[in-house]
N, C-alpha and C. Protein backbone atom coordinates (compact mmCIF):
# COMPACT_ATOMS: atom_id res chain seq x y z
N UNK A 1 154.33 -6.44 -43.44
CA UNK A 1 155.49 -5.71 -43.91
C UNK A 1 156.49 -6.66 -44.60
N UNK A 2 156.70 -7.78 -43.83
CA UNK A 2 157.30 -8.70 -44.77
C UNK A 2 157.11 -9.31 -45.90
N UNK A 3 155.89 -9.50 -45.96
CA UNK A 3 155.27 -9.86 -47.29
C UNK A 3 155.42 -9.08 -48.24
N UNK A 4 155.15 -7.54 -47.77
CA UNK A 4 155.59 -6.53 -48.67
C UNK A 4 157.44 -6.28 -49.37
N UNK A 5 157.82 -6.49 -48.36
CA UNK A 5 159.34 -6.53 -48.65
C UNK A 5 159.73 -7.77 -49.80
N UNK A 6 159.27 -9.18 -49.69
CA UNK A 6 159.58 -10.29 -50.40
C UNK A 6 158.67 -10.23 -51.77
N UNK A 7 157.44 -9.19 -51.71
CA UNK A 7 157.09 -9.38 -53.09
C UNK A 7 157.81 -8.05 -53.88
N UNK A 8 158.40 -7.60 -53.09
CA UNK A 8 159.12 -6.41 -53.65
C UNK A 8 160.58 -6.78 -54.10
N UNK A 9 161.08 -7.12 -53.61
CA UNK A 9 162.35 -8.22 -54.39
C UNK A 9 161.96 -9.09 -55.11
N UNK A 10 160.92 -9.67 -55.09
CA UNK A 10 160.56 -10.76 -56.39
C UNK A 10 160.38 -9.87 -57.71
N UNK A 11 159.68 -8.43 -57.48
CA UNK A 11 158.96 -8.10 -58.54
C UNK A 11 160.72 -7.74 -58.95
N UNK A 12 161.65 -7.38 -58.09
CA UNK A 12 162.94 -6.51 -58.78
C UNK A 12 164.10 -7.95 -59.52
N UNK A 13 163.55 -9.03 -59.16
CA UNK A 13 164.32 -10.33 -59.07
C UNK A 13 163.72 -10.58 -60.61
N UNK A 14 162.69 -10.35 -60.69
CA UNK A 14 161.66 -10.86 -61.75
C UNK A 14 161.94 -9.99 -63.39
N UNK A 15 162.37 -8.49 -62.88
CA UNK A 15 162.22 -7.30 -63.64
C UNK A 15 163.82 -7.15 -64.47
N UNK A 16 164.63 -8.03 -63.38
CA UNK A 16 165.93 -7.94 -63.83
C UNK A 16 166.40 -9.12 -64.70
N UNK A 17 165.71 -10.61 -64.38
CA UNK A 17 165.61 -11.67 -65.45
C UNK A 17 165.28 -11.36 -66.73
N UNK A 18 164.21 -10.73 -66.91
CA UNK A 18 163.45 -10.55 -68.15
C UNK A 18 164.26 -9.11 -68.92
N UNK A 19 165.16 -8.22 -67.88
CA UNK A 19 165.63 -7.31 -68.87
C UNK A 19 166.61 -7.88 -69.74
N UNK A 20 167.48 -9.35 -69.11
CA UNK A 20 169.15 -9.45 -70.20
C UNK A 20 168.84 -10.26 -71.18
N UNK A 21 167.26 -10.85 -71.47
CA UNK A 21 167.42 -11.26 -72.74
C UNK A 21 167.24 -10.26 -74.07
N UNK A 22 166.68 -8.97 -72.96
CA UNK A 22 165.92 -7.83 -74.25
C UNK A 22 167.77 -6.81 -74.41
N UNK A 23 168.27 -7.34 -73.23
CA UNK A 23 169.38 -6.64 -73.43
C UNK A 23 170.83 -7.60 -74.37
N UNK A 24 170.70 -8.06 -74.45
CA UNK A 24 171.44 -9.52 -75.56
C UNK A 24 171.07 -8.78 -76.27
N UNK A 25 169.44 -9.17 -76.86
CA UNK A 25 169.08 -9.19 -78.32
C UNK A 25 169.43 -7.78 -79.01
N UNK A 26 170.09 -6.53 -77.87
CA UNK A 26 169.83 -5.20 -78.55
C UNK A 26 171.07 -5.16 -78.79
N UNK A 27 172.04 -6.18 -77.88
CA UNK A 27 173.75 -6.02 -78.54
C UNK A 27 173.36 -6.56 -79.51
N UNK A 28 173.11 -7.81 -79.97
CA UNK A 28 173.10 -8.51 -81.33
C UNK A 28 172.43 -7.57 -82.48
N UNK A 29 171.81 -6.63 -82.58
CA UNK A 29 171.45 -5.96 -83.23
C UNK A 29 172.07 -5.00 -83.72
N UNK A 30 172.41 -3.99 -82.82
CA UNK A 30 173.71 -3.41 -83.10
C UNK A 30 175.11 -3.78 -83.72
N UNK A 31 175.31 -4.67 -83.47
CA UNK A 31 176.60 -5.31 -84.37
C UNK A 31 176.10 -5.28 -85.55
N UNK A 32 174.82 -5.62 -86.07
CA UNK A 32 174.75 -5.80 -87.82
C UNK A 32 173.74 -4.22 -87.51
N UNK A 33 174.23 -3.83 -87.87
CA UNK A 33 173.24 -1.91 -87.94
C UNK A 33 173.00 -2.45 -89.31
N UNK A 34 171.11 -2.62 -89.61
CA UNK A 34 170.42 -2.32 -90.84
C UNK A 34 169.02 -1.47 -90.43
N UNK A 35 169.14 -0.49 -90.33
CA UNK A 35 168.13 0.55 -89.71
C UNK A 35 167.72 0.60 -90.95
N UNK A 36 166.12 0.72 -90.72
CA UNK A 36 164.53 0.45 -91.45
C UNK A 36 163.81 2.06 -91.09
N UNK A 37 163.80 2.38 -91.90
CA UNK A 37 162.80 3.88 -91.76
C UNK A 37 161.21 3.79 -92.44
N UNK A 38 160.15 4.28 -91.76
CA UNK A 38 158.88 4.26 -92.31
C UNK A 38 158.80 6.09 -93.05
N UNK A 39 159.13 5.53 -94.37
CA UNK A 39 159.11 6.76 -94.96
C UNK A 39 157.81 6.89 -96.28
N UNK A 40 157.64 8.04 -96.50
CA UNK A 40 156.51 8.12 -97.38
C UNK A 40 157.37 8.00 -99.27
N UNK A 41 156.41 8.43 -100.10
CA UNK A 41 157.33 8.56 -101.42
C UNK A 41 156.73 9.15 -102.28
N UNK A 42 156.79 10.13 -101.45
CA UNK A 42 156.56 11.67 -102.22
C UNK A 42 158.14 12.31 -102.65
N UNK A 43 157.86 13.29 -103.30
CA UNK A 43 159.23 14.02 -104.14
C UNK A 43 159.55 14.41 -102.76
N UNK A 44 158.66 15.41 -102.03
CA UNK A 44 159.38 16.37 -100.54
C UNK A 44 159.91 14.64 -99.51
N UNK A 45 159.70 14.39 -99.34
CA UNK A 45 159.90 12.97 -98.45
C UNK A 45 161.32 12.53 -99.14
N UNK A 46 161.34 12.66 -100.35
CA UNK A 46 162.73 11.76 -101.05
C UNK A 46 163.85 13.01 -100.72
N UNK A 47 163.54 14.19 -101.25
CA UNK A 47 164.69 15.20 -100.94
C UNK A 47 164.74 15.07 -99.69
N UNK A 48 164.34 15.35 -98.63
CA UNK A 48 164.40 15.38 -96.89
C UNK A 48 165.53 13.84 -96.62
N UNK A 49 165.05 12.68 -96.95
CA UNK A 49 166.04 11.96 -96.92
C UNK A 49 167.55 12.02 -97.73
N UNK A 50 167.29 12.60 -98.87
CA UNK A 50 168.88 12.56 -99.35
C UNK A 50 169.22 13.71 -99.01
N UNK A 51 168.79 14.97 -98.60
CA UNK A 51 169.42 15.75 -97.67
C UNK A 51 169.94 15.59 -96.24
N UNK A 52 169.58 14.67 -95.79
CA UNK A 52 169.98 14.14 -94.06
C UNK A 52 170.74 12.62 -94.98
N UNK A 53 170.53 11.68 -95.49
CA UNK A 53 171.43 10.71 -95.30
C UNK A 53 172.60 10.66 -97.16
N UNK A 54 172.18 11.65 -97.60
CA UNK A 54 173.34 11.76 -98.55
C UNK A 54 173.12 10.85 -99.67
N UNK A 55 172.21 9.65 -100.06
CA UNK A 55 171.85 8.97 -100.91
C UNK A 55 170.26 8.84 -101.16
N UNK A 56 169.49 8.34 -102.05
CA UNK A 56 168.01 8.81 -102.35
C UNK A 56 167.59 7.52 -101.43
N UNK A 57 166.51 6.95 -101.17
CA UNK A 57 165.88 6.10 -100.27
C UNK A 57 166.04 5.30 -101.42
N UNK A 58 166.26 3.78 -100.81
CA UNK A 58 166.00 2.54 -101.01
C UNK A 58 164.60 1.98 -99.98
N UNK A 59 163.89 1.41 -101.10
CA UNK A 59 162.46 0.67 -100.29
C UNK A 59 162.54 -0.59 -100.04
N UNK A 60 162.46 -1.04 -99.43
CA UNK A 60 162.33 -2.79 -99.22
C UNK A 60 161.03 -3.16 -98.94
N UNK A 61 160.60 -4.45 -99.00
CA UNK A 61 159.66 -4.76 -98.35
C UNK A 61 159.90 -5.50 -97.22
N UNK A 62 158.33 -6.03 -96.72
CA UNK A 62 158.59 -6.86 -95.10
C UNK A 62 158.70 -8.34 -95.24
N UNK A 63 159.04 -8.63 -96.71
CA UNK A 63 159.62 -10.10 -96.85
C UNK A 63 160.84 -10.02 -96.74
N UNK A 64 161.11 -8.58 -97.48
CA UNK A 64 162.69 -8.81 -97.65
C UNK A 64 163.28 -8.67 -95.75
N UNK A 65 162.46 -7.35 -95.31
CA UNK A 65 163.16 -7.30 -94.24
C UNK A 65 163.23 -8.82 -93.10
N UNK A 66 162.19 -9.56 -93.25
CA UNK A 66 162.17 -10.72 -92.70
C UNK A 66 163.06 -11.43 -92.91
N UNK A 67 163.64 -11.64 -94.00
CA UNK A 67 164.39 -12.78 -94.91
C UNK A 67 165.69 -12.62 -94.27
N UNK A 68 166.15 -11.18 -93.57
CA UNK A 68 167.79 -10.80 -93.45
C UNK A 68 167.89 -11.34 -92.80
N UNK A 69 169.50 -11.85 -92.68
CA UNK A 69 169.63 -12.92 -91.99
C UNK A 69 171.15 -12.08 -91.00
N UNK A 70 171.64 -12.77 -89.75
CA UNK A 70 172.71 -12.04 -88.98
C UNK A 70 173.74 -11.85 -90.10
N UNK A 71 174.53 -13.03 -91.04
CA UNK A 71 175.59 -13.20 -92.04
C UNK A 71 175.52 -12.20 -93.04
N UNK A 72 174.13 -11.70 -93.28
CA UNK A 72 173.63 -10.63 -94.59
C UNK A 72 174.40 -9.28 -94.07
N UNK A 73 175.16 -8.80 -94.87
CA UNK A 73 175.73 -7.50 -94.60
C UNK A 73 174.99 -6.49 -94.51
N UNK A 74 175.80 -5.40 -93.57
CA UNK A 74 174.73 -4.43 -93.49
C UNK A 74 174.49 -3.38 -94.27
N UNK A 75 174.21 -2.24 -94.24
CA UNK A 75 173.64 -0.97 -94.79
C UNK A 75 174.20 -0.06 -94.29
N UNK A 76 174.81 0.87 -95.54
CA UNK A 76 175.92 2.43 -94.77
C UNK A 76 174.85 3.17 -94.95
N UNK A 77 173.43 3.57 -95.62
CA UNK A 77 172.64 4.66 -95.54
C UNK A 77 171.00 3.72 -95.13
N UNK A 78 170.00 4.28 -94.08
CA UNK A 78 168.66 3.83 -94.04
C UNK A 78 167.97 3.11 -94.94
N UNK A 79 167.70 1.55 -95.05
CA UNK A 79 166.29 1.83 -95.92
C UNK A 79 165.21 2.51 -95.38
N UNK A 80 164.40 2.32 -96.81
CA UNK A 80 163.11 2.91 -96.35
C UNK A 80 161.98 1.67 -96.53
N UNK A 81 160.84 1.62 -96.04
CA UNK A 81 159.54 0.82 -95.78
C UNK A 81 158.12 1.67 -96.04
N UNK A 82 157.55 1.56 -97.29
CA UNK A 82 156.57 2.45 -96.34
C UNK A 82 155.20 1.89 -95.37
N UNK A 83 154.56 3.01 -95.08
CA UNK A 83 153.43 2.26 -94.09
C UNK A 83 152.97 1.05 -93.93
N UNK A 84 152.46 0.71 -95.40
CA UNK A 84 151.74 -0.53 -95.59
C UNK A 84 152.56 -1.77 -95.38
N UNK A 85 153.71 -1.71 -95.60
CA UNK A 85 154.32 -2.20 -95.66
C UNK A 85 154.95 -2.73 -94.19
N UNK A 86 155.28 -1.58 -93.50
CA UNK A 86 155.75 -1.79 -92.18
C UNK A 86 154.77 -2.47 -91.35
N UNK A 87 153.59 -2.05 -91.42
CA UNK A 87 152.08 -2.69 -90.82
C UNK A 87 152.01 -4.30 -91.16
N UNK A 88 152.60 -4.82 -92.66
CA UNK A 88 152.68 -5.95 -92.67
C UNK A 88 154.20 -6.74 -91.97
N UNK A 89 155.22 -5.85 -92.02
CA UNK A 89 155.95 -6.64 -91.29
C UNK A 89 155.76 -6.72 -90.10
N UNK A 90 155.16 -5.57 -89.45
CA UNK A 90 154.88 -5.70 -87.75
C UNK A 90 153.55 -6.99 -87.68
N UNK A 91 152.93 -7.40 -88.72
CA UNK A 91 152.08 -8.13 -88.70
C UNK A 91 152.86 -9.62 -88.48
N UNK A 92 153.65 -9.96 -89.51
CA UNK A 92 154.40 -10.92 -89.47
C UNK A 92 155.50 -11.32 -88.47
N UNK A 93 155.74 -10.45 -87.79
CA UNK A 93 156.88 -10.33 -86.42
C UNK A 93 156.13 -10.77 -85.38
N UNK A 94 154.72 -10.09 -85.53
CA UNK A 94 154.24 -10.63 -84.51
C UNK A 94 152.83 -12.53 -84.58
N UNK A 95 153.09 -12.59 -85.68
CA UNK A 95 152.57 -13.99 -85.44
C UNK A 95 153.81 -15.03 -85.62
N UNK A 96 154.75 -14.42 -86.13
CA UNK A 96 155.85 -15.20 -86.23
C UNK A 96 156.73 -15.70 -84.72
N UNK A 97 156.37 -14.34 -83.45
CA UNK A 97 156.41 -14.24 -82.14
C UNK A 97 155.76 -15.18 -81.10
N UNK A 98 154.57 -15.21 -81.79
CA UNK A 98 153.35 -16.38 -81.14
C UNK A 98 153.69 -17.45 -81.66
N UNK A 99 154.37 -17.95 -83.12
CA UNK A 99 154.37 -19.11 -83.04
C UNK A 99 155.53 -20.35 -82.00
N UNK A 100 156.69 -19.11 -82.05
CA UNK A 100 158.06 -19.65 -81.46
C UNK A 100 157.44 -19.75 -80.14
């Protein structure tokens, strides 16, 4: 029973270390709001966005989105990314993850 009790505070000791760095990084994010949408670019896809955000989509790519830096100002309406694109930045986030 004790054993049970001490690996049960480790796992909550353990669960609560590892949440405040994911919780940092989501304040730091929030302060610079540049929200990334995986949108398509079709005509119906472009109206649907400038009907919900009021301006036509801007596309970036996943160099550019890589490249932003905290100092880079942010964005008053969504970009957009599309698939292929997002697939390569999630590609690059994540070997860029393994290397650090």
């Amino acid at each position: 029973m004790r054993t049970f009790r001490a690996l049960a505070a480790l796992a909550i000791a353990a669960s609560a270390v590892t949440a405040v760095p994911a919780v940092a990084h989501e304040a730091a994010q929030s302060s610079t709001a540049r929200p990334v949408l995986v949108c398509g670019s079709d005509a119906a896809t472009r109206r649907a966005f400038t009907r919900e955000h009021g301006a036509a989509p801007v596309f970036i790519t996943a160099r550019e989105a890589l490249a932003l830096q905290p100092s880079d100002p942010s964005w008053s309406t969504p970009r957009c990314m599309t698939a292929t694109e997002h697939a390569r930045y999630v590609s690059a986030a994540t070997t860029y993850a393994r290397a650090r």
